[in-house]
C-alpha atoms as a PDB file:
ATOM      1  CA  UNK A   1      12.008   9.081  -5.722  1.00  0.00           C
ATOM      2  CA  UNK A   2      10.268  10.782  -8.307  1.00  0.00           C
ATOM      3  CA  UNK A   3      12.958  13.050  -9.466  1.00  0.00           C
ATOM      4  CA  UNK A   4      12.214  14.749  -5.961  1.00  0.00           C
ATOM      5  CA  UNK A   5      15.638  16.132  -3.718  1.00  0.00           C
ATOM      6  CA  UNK A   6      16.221  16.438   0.060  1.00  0.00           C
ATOM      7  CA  UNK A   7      15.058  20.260  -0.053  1.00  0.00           C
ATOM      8  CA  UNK A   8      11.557  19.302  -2.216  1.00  0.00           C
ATOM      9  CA  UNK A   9      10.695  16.413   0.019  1.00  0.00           C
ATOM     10  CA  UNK A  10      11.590  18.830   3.567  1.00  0.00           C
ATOM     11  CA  UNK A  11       9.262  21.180   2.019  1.00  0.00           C
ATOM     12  CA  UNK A  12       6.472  18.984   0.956  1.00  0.00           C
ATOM     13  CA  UNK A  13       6.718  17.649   4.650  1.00  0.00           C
ATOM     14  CA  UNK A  14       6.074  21.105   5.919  1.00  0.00           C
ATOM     15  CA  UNK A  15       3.594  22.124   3.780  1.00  0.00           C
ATOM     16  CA  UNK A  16       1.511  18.571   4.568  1.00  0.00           C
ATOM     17  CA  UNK A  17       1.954  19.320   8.524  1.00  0.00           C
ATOM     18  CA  UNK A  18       0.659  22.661   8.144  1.00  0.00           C
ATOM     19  CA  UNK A  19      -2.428  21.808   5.836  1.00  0.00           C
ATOM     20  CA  UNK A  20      -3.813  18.498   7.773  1.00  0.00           C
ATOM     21  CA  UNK A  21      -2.094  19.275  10.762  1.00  0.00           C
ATOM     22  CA  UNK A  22       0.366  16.506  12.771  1.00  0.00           C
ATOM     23  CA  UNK A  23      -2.087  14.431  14.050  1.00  0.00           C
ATOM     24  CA  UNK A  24      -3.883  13.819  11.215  1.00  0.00           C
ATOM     25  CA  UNK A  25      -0.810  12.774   9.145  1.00  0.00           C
ATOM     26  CA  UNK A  26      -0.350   9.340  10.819  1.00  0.00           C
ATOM     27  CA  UNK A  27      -3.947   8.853  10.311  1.00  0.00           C
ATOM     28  CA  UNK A  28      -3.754   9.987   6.449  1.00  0.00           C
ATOM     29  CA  UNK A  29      -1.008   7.424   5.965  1.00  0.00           C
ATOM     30  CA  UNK A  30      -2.813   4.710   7.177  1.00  0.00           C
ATOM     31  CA  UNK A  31      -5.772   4.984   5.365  1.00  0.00           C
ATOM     32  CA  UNK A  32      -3.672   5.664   2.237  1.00  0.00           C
ATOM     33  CA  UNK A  33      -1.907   1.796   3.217  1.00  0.00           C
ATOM     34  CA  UNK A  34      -4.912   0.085   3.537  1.00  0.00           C
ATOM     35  CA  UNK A  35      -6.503   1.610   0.078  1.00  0.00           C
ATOM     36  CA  UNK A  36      -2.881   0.408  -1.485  1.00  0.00           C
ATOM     37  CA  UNK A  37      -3.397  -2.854  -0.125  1.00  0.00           C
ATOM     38  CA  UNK A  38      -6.933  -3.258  -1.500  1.00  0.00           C
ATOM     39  CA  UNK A  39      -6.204  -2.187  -4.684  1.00  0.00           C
ATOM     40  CA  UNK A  40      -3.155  -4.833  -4.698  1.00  0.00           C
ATOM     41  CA  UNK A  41      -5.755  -7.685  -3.297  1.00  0.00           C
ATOM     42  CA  UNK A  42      -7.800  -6.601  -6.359  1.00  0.00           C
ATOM     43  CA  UNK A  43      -5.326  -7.102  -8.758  1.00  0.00           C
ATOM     44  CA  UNK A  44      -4.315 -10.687  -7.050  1.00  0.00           C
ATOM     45  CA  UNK A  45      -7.155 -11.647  -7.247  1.00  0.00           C
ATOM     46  CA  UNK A  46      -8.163 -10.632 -10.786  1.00  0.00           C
ATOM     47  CA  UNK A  47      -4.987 -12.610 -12.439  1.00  0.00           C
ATOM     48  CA  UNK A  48      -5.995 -15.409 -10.434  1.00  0.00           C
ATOM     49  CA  UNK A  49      -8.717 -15.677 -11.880  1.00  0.00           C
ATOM     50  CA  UNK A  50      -7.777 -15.251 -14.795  1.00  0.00           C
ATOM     51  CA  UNK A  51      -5.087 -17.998 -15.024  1.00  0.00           C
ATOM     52  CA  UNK A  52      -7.895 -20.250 -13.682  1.00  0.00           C
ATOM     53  CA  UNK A  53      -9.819 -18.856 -16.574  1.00  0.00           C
ATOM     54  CA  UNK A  54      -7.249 -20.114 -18.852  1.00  0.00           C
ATOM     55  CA  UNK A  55      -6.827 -23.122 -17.544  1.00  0.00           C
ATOM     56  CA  UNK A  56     -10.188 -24.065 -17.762  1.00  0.00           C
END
């Protein structure tokens, strides 16, 4: 997972808990999921309309 090992991704862990804090993280994740998600949606819903596009 990009070219990260056990030790970098422990670390980054620790250093993310210490700078938002560990109630925040859950929270971060989320709204990190639903940006994902809309960003996805976007691009669904761009190449359909571009296939209707071409269709047409």
């Amino acid at each position: 997972m990009f070219g990260l090992g056990s030790r970098e991704l422990i670390i980054l862990t620790l250093v993310l808990i210490l700078f938002f804090g560990a109630k925040k993280i859950p929270e971060l994740a989320r709204s990190i999921g639903e940006a994902l998600r809309h960003i996805r949606s976007g691009f669904s819903d761009e190449e359909k309309g571009s296939k209707s596009n071409k269709n047409s």
